[in-house]
C-alpha atoms as a PDB file:
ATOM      1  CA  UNK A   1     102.034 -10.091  -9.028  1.00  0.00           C
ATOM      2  CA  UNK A   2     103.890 -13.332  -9.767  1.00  0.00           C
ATOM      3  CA  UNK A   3     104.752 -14.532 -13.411  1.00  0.00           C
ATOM      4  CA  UNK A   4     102.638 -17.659 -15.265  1.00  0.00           C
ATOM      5  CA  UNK A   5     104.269 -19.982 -16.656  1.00  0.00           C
ATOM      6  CA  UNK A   6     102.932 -21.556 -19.553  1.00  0.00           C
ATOM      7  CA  UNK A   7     104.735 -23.973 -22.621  1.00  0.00           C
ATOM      8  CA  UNK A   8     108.205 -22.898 -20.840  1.00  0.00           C
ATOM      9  CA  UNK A   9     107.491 -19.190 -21.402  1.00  0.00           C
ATOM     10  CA  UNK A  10     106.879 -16.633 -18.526  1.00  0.00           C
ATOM     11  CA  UNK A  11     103.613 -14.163 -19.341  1.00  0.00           C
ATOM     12  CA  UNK A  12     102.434 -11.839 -16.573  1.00  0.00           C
ATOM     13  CA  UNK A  13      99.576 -12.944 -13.936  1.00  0.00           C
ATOM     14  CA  UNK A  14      97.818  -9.230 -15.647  1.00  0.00           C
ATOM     15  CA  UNK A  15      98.036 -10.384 -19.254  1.00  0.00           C
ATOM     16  CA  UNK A  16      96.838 -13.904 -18.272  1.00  0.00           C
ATOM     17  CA  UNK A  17      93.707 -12.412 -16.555  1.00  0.00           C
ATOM     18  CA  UNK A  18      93.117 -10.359 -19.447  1.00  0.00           C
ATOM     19  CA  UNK A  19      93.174 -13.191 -21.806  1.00  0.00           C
ATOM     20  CA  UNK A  20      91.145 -15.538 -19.586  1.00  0.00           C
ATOM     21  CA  UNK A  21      88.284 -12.424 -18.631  1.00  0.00           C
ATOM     22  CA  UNK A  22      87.972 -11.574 -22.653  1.00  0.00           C
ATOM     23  CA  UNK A  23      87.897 -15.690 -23.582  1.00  0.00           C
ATOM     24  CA  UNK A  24      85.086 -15.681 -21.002  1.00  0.00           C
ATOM     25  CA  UNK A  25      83.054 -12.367 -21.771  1.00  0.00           C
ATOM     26  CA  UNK A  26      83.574 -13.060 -25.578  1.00  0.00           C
ATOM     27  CA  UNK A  27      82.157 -17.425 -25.462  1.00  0.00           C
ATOM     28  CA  UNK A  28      78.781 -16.474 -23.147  1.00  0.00           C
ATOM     29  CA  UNK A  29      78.340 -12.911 -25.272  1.00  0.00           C
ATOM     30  CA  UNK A  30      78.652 -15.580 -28.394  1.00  0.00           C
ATOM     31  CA  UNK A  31      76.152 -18.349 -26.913  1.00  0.00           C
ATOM     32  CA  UNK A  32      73.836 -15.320 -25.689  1.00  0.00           C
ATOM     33  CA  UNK A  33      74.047 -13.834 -29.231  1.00  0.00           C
ATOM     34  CA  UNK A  34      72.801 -17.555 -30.741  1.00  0.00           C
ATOM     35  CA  UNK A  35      70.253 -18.266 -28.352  1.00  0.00           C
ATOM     36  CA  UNK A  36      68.513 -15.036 -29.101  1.00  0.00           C
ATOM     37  CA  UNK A  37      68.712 -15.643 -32.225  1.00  0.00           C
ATOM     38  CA  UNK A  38      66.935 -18.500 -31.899  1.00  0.00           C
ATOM     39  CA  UNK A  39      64.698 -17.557 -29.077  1.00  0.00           C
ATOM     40  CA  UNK A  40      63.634 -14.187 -31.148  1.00  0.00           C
ATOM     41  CA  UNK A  41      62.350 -16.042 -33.991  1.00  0.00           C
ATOM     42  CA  UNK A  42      60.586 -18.531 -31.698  1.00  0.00           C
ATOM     43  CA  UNK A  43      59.174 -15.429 -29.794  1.00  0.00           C
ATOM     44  CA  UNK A  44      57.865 -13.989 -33.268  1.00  0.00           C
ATOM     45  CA  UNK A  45      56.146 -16.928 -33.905  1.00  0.00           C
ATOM     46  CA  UNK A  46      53.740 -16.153 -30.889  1.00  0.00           C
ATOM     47  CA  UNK A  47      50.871 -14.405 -30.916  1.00  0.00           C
ATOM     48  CA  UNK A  48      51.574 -12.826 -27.693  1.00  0.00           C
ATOM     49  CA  UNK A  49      54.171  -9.750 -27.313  1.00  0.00           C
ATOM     50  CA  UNK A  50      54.878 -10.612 -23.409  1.00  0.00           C
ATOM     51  CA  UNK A  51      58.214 -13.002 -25.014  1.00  0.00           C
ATOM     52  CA  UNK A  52      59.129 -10.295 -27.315  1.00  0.00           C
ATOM     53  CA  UNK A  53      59.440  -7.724 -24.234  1.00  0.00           C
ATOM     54  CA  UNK A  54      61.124 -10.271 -21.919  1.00  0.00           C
ATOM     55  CA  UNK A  55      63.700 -10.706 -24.163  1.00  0.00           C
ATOM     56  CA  UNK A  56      64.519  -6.893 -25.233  1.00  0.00           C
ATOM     57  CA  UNK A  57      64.622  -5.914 -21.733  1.00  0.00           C
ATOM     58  CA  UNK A  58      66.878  -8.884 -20.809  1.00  0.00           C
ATOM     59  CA  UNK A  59      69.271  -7.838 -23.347  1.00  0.00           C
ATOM     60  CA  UNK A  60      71.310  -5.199 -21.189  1.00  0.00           C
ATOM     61  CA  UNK A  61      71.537  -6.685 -18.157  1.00  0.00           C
ATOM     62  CA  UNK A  62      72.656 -10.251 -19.491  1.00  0.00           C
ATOM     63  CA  UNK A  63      75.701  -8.733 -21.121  1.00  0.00           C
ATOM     64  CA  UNK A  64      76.040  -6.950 -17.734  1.00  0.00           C
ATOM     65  CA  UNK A  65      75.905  -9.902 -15.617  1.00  0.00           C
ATOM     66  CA  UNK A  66      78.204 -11.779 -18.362  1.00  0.00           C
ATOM     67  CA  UNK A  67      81.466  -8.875 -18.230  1.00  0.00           C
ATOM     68  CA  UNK A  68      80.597  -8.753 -13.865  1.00  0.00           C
ATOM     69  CA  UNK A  69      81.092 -12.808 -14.146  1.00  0.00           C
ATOM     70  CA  UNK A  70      83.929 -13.061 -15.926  1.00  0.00           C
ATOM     71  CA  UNK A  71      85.791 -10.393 -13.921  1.00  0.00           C
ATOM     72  CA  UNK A  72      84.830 -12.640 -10.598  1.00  0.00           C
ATOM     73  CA  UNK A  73      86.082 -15.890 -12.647  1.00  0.00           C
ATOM     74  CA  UNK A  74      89.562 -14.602 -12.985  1.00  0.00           C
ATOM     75  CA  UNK A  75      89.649 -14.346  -9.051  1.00  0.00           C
ATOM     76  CA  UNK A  76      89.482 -17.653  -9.123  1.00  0.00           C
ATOM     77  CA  UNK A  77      92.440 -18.815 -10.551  1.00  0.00           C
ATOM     78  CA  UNK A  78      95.736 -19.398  -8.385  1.00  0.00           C
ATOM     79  CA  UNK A  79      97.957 -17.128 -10.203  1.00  0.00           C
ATOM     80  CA  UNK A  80      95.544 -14.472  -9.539  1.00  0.00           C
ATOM     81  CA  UNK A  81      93.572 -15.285  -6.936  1.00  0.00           C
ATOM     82  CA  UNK A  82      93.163 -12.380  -3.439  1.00  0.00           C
ATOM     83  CA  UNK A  83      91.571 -13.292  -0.467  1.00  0.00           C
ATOM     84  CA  UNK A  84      90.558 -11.061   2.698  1.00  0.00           C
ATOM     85  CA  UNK A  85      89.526  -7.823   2.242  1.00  0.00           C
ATOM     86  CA  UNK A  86      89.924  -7.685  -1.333  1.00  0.00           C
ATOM     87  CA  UNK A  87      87.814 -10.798  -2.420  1.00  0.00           C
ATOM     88  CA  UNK A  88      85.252  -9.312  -0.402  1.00  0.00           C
ATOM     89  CA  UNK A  89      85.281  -6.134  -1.822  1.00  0.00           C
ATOM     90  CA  UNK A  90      84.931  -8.128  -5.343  1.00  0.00           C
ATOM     91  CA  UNK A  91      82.024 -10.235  -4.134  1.00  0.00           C
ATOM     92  CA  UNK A  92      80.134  -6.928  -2.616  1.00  0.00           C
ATOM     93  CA  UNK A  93      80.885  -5.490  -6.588  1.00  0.00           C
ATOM     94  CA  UNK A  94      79.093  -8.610  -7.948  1.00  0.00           C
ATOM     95  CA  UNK A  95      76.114  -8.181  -5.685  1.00  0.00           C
ATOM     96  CA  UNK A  96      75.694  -4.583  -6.705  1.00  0.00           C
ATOM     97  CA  UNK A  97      76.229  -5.566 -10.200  1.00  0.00           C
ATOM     98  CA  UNK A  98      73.605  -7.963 -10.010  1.00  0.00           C
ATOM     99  CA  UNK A  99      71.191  -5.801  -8.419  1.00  0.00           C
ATOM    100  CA  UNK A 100      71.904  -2.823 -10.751  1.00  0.00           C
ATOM    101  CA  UNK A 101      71.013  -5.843 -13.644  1.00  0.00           C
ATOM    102  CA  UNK A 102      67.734  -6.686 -11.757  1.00  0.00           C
ATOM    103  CA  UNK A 103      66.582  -2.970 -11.526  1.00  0.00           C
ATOM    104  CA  UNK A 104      67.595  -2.561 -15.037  1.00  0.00           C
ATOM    105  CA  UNK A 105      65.723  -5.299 -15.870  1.00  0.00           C
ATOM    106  CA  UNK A 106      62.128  -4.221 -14.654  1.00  0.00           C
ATOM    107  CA  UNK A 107      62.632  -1.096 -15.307  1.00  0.00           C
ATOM    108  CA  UNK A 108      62.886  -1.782 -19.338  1.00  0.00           C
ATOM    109  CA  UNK A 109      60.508  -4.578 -18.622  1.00  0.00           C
ATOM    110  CA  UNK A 110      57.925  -1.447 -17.424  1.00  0.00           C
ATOM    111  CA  UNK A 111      58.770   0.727 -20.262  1.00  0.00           C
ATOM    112  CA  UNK A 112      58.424  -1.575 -23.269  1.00  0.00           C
ATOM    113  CA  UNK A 113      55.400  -3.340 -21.619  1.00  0.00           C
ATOM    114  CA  UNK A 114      53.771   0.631 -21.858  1.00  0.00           C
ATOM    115  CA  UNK A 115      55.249   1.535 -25.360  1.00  0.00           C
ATOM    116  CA  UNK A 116      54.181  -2.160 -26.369  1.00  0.00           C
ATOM    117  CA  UNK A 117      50.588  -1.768 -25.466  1.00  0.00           C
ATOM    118  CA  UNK A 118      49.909   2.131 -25.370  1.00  0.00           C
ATOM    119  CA  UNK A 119      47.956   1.434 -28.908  1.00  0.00           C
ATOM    120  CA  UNK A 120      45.923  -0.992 -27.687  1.00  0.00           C
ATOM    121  CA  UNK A 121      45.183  -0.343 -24.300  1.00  0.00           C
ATOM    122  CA  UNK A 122      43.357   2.848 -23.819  1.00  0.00           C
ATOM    123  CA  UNK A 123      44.601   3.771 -20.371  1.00  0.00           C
ATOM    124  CA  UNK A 124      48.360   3.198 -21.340  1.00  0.00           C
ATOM    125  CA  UNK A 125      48.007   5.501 -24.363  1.00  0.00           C
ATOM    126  CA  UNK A 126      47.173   8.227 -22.672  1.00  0.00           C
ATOM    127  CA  UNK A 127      48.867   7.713 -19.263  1.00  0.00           C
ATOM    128  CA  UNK A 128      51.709   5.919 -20.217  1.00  0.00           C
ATOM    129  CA  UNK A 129      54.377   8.382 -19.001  1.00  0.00           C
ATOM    130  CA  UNK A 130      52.727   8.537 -15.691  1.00  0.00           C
ATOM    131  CA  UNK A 131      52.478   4.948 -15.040  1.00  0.00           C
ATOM    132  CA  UNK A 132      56.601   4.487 -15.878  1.00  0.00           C
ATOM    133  CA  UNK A 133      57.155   7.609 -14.254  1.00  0.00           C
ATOM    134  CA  UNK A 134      54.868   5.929 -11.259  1.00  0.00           C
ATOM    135  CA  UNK A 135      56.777   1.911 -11.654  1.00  0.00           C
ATOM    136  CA  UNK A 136      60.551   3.620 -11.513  1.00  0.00           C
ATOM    137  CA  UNK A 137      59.722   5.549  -8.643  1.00  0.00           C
ATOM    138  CA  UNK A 138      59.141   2.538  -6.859  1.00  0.00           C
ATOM    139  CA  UNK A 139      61.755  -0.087  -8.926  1.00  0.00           C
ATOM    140  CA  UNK A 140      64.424   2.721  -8.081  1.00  0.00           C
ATOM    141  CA  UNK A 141      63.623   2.732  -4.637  1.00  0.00           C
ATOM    142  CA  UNK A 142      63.269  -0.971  -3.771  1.00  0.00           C
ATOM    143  CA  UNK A 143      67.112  -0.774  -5.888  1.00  0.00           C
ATOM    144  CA  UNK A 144      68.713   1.707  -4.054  1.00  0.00           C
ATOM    145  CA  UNK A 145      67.722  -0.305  -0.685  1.00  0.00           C
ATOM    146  CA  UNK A 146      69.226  -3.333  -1.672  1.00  0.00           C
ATOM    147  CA  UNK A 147      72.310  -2.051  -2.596  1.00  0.00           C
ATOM    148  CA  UNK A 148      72.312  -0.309   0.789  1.00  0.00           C
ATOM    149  CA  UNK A 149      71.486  -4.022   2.222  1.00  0.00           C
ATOM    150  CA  UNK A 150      74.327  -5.407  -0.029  1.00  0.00           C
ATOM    151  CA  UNK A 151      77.094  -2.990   1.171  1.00  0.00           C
ATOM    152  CA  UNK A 152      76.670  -4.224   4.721  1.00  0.00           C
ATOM    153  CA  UNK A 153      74.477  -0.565   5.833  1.00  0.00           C
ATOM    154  CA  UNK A 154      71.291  -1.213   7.812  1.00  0.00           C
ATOM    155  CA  UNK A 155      68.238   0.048   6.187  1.00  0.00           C
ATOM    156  CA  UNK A 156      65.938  -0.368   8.941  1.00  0.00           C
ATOM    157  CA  UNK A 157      67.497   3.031  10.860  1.00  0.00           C
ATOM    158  CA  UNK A 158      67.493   4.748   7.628  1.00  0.00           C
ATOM    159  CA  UNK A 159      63.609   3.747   6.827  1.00  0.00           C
ATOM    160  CA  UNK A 160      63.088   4.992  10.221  1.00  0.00           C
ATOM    161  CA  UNK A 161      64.931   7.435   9.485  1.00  0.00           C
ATOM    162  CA  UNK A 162      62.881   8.463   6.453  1.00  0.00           C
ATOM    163  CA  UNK A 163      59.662   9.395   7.830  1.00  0.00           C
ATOM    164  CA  UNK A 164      61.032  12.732   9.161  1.00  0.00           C
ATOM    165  CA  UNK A 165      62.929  13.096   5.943  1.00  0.00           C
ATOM    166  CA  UNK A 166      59.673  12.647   4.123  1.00  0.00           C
ATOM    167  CA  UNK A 167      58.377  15.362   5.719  1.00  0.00           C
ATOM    168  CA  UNK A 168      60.644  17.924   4.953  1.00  0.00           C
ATOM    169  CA  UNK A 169      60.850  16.565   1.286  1.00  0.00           C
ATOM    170  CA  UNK A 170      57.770  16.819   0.711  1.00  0.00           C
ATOM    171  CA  UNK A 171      57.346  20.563   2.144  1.00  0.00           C
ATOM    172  CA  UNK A 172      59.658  21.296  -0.169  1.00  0.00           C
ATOM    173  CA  UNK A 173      58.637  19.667  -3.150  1.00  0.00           C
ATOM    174  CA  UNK A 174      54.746  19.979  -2.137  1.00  0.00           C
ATOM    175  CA  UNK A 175      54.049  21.927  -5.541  1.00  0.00           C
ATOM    176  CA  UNK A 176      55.808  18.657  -7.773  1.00  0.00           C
ATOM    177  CA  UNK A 177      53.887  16.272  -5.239  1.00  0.00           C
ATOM    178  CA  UNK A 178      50.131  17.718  -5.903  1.00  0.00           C
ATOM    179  CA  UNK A 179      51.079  17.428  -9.164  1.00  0.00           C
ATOM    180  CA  UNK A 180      52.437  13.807  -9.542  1.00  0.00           C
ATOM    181  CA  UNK A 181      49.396  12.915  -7.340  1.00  0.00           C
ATOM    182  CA  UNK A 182      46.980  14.832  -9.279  1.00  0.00           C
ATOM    183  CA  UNK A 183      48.358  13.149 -12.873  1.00  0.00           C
ATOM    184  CA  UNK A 184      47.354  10.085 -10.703  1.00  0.00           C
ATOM    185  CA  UNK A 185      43.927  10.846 -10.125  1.00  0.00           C
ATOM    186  CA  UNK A 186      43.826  11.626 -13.467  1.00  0.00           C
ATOM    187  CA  UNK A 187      45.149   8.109 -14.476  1.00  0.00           C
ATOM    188  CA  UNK A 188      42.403   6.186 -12.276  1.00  0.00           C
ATOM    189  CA  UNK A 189      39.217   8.959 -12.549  1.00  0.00           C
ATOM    190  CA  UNK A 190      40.031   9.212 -16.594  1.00  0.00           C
ATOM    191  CA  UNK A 191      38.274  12.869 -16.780  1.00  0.00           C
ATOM    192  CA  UNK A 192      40.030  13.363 -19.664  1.00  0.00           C
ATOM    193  CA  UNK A 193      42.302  11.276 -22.119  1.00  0.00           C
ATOM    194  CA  UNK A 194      44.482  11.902 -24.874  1.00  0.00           C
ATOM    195  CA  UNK A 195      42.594  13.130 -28.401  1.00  0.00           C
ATOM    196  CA  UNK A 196      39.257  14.564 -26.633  1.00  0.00           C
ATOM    197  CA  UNK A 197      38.780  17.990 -27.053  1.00  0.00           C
ATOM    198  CA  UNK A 198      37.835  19.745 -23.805  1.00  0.00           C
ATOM    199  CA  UNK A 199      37.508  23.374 -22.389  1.00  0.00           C
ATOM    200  CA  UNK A 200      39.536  24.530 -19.401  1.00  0.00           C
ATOM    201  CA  UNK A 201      37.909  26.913 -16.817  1.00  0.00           C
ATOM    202  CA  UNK A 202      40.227  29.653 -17.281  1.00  0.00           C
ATOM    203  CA  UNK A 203      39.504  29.743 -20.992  1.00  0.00           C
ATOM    204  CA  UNK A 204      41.692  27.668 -22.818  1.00  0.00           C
ATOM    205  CA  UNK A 205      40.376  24.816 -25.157  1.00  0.00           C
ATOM    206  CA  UNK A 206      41.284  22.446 -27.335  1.00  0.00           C
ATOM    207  CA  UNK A 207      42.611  18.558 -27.885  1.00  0.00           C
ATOM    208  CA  UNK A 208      44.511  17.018 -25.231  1.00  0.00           C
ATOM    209  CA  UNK A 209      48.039  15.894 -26.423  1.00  0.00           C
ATOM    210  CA  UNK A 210      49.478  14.546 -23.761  1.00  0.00           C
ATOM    211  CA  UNK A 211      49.060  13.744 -19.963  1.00  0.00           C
ATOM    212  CA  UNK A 212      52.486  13.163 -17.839  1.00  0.00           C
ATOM    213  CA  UNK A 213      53.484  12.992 -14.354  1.00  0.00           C
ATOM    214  CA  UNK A 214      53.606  16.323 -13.304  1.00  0.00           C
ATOM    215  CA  UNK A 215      51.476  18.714 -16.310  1.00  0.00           C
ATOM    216  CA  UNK A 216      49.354  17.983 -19.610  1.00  0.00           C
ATOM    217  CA  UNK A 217      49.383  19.703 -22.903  1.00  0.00           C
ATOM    218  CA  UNK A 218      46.634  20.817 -24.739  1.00  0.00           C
ATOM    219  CA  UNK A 219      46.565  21.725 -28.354  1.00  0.00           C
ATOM    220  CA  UNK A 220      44.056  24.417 -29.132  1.00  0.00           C
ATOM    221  CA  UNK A 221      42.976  25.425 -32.584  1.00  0.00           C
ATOM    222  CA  UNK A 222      45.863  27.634 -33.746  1.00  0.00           C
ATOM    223  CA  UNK A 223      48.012  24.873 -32.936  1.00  0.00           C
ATOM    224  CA  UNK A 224      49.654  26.016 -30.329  1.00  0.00           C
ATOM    225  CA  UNK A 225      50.339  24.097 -26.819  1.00  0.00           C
ATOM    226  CA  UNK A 226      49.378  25.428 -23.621  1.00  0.00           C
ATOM    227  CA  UNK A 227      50.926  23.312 -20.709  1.00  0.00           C
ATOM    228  CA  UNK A 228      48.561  22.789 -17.613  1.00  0.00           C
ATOM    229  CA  UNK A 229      49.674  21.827 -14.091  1.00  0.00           C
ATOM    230  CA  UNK A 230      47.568  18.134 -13.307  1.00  0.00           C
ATOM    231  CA  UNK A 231      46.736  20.138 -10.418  1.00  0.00           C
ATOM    232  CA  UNK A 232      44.637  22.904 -11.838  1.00  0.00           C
ATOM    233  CA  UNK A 233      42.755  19.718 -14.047  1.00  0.00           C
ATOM    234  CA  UNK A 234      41.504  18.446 -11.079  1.00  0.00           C
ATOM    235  CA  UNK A 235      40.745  21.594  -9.081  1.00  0.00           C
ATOM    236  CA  UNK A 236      39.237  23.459 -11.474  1.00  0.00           C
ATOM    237  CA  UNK A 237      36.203  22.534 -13.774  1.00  0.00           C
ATOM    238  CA  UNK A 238      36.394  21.422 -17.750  1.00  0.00           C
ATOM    239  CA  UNK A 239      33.794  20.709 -20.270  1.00  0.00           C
ATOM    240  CA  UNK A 240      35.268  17.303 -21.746  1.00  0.00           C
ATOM    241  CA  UNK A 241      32.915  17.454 -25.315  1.00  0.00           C
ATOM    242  CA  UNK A 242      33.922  13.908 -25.509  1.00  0.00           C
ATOM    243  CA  UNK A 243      31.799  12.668 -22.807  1.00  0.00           C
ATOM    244  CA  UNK A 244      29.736  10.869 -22.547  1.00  0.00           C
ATOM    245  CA  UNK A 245      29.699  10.867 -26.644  1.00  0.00           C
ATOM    246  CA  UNK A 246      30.889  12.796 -29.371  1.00  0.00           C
ATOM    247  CA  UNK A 247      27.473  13.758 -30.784  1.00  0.00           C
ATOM    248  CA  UNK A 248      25.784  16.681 -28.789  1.00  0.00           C
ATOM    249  CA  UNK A 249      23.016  19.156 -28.952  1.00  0.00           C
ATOM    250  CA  UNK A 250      23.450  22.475 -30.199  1.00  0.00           C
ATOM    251  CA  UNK A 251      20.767  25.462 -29.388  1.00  0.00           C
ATOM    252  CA  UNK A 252      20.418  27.807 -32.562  1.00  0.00           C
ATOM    253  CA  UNK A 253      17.862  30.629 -32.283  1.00  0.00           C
ATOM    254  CA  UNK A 254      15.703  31.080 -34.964  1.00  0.00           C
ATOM    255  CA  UNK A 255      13.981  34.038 -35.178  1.00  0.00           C
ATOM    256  CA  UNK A 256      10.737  34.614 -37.438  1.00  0.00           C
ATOM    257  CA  UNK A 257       9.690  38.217 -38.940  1.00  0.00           C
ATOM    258  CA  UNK A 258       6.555  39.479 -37.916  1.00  0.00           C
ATOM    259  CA  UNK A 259       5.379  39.492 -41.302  1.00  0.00           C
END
């Protein structure tokens, strides 16, 4: 690595990159810094939240995509430039980087839009952990195939590929399957939602705490938790005493004396 020579002194090509990578990483994290600033207090301003969760999940992969930048910036320069193989490799890096940004991005994007609305939105509040266990499943996967895509390795073979790895997957994991299916019918059916007391087949009853992806807790009167597989909600039957209102009819025997 040759020698830079700058104001008649001679400074290594390494220390020059350094300086010119932390000049660069340290002016954009400065300008991102102030234009949050600014854009934050514009954003609570607005009545809607959608700004306020664009920017929080943006926050991450920005300073991502700023340090990945700057590192492909100092290729440019003569004293340090590569070429061939190497500056190859580095562009392949950015495009991973980039794509690791992007499925960092909607996958914060997913979780603060459910945290952000799980107390107003019904659905959300008691499904929420299904539905981002549901969107990262699917972010994750569209992710992993474009990084595949980006490092030159056909995905069309391996998607191919996939259907008779699917199969013995899900053979395998058929118990954690009916249950990440069953949460789902749960989701979309709504027999049962988080606060309403209800009565299990087997026995157990008491307020439902929480419904994820694979089991739900119930809270019964002692307060203790029993966790249910989703499967056994939707095979088996409940009483939900929530449905379809609170109030209900209760049958008390009276009895009269003869005399």
């Amino acid at each position: 690595m040759q020698n830079v020579n700058i104001f008649g002194f001679q400074i290594k090509a390494w220390v020059c990159a350094l300086v010119v990578f932390l000049i660069w990483v340290i002016f954009w994290l400065l300008i991102k810094k102030l234009v949050y600033w600014r854009m934050k207090r514009f954003a609570k301003a607005t009545t809607t939240k959608i700004d306020d969760i664009i920017l929080h999940s943006l926050e991450v992969p920005l300073n991502l995509l700023i340090v990945a930048s700057g590192a492909l910036l100092v290729q440019r320069f003569s004293f340090f430039a590569v070429e061939g193989d190497m500056l190859q490799y580095l562009i392949t890096v950015f495009k991973i980087t980039i794509i690791i940004a992007m499925v960092m991005f909607f996958d914060n994007l997913a979780k603060n839009s459910i945290n952000t609305y799980s107390g107003i939105v019904e659905t959300l509040k008691s499904y929420g952990s299904v539905a981002h266990g549901f969107f990262r499943v699917i972010i994750f996967g569209l992710g992993f195939l474009m990084l595949l895509s980006s490092c030159g390795i056909a995905i069309t073979p391996l998607i191919a590929s996939l259907g008779i790895g699917s199969l013995a997957i899900a053979l395998s994991l058929q118990p954690s399957l009916e249950n990440l299916f069953a949460g789902i019918q749960i989701l979309f059916d709504k027999p049962i939602q988080v606060g309403q007391f209800i009565k299990l087949d087997s026995g157990e009853q008491g307020y439902v705490a929480k419904v994820g992806w694979r089991s739900t807790w119930i809270r019964m009167l002692p307060n203790n938790v029993v966790v249910i597989p989703n499967m056994q909600i939707v095979s088996n039957k409940l009483v939900n005493y929530y449905y379809p209102e609170q109030e209900m009819a209760v049958l008390v025997q009276v009895g009269v004396h003869y005399d």
